[in-house]
Every structure is written in C-alpha cells, then in structure tokens.
N, C-alpha and C. Protein backbone atom coordinates (compact mmCIF):
# COMPACT_ATOMS: atom_id res chain seq x y z
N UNK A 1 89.34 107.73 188.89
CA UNK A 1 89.94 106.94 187.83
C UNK A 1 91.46 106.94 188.03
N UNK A 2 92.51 105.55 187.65
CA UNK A 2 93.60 106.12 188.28
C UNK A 2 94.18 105.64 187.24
N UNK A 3 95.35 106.05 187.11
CA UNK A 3 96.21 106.36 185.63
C UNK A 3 97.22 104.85 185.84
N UNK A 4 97.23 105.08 184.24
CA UNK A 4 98.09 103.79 183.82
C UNK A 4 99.25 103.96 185.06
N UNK A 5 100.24 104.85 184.79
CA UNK A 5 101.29 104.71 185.66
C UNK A 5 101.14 105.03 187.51
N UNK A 6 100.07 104.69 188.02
CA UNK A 6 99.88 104.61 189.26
C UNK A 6 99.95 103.04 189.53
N UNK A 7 99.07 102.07 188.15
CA UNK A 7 99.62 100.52 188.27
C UNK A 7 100.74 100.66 188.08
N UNK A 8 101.74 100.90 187.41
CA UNK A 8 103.06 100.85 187.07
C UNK A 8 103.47 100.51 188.67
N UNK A 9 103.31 101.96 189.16
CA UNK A 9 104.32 102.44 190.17
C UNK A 9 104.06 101.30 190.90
N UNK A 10 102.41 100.71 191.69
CA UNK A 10 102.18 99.84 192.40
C UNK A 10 103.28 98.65 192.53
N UNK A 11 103.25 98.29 190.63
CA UNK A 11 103.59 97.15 190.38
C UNK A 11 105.26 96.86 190.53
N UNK A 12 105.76 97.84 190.22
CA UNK A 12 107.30 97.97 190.89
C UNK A 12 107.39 98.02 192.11
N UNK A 13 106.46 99.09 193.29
CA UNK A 13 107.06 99.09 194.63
C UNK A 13 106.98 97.36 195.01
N UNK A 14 105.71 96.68 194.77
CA UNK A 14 105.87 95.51 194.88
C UNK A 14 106.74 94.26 194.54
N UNK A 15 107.46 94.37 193.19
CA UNK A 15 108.66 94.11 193.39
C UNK A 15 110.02 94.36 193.44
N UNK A 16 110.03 95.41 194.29
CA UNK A 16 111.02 96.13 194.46
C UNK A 16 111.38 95.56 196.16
N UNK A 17 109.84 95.05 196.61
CA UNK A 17 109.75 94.49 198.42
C UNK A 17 110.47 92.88 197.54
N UNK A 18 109.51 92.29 197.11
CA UNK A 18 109.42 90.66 196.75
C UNK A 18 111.46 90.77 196.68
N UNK A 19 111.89 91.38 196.22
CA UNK A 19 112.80 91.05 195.98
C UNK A 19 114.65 91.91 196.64
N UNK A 20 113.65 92.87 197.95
CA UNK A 20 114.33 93.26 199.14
C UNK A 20 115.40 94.14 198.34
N UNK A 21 114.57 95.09 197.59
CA UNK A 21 115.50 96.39 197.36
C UNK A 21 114.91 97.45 197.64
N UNK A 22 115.61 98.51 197.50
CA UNK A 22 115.36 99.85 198.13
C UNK A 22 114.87 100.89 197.31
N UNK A 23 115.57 100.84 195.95
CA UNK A 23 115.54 101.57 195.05
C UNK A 23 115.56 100.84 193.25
N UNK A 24 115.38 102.12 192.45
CA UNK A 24 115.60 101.57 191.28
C UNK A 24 116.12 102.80 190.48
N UNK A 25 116.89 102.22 189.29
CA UNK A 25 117.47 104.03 188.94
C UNK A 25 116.54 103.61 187.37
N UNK A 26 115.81 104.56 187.33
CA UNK A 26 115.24 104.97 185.91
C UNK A 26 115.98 106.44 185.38
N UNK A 27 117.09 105.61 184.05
CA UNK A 27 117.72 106.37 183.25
C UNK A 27 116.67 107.47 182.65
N UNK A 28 117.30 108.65 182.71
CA UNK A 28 116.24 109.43 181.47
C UNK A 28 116.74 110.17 180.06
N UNK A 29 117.27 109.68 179.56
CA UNK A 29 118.27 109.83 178.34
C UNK A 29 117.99 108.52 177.43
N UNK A 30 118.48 109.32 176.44
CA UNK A 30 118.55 107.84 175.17
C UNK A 30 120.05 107.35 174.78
N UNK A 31 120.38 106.88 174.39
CA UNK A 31 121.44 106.00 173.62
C UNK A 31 122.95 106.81 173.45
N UNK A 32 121.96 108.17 173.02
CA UNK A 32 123.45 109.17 172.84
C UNK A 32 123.51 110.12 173.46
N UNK A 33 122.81 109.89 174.41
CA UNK A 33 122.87 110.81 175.65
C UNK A 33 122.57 112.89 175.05
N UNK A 34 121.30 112.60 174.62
CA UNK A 34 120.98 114.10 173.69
C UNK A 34 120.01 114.46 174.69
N UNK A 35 120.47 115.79 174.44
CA UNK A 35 119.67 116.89 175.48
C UNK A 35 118.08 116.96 175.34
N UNK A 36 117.79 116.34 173.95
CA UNK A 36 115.98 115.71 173.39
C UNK A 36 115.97 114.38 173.59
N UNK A 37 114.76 113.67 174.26
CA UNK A 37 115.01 112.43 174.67
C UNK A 37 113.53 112.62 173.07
N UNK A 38 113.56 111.39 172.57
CA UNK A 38 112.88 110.60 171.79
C UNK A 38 111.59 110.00 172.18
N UNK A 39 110.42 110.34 172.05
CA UNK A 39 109.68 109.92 172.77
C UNK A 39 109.33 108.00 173.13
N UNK A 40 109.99 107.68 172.43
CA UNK A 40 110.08 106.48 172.47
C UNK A 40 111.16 106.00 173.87
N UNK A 41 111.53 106.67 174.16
CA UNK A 41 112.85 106.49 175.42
C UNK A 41 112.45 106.94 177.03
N UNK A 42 111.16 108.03 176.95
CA UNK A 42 110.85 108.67 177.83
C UNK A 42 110.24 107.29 178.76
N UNK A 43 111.72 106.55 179.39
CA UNK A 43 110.91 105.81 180.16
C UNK A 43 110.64 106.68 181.95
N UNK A 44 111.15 107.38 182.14
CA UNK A 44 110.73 108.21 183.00
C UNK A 44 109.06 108.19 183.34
N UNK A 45 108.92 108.88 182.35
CA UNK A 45 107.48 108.89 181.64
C UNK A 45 106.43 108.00 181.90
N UNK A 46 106.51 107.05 181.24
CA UNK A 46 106.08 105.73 180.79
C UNK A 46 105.57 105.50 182.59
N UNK A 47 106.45 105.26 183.35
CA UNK A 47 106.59 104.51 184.57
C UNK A 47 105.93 105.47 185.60
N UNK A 48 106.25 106.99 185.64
CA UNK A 48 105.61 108.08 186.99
C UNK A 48 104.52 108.82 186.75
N UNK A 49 104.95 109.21 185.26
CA UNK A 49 103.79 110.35 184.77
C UNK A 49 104.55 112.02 184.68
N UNK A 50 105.48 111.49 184.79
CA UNK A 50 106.43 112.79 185.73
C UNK A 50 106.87 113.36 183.99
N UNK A 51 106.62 114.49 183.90
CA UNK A 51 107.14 115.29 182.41
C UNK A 51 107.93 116.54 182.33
N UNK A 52 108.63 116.74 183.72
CA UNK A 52 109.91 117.93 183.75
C UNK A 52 111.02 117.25 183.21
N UNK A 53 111.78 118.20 183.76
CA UNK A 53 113.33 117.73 182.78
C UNK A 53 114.36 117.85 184.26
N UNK A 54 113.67 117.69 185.29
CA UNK A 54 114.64 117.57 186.58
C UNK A 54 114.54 116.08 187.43
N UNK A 55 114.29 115.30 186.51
CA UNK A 55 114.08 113.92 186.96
C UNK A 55 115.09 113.14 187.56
C-alpha cells in the first residue's frame, strides 16, 4: 500500500523534470518563524512523511 505522500513526492519529481529544475526548497516554519510549527504549516510533512525537526 503506498502512502499519500509517495504520490506527492512522484507528483513533484515530475514536475520538477516538465519544467527543468533541480530542486525545490520546502520551508518548515510558520509565519513567525516559532520554534512549534502549527500543524496546519507542517508542509514538510504533508509532502515527505518526514516528522524530525532536522529537515
């Protein structure tokens, strides 16, 4: 079974080619830059699956 954010990832490396870039920077902070991100902000998250704090 493969997890929501394995489509994610797919779906970015793919246009990340379509559109001849290398990289992408996924911020991991919120608005005021607080040492607790909001779970609503954890786009880190959202996108890898990834849940340390050395992102």
């Amino acid at each position: 079974m493969s997890h929501p954010y394995t489509q994610r990832m797919a779906k970015l490396r793919d246009w990340l080619t379509q559109h001849h870039l290398d990289a992408l920077i996924v911020p991991h902070e919120d608005e005021y830059l607080g040492e607790y991100i909001p779970a609503h902000n954890e786009r880190l998250q959202w996108l890898t699956g990834f849940t340390g704090s050395a992102g």
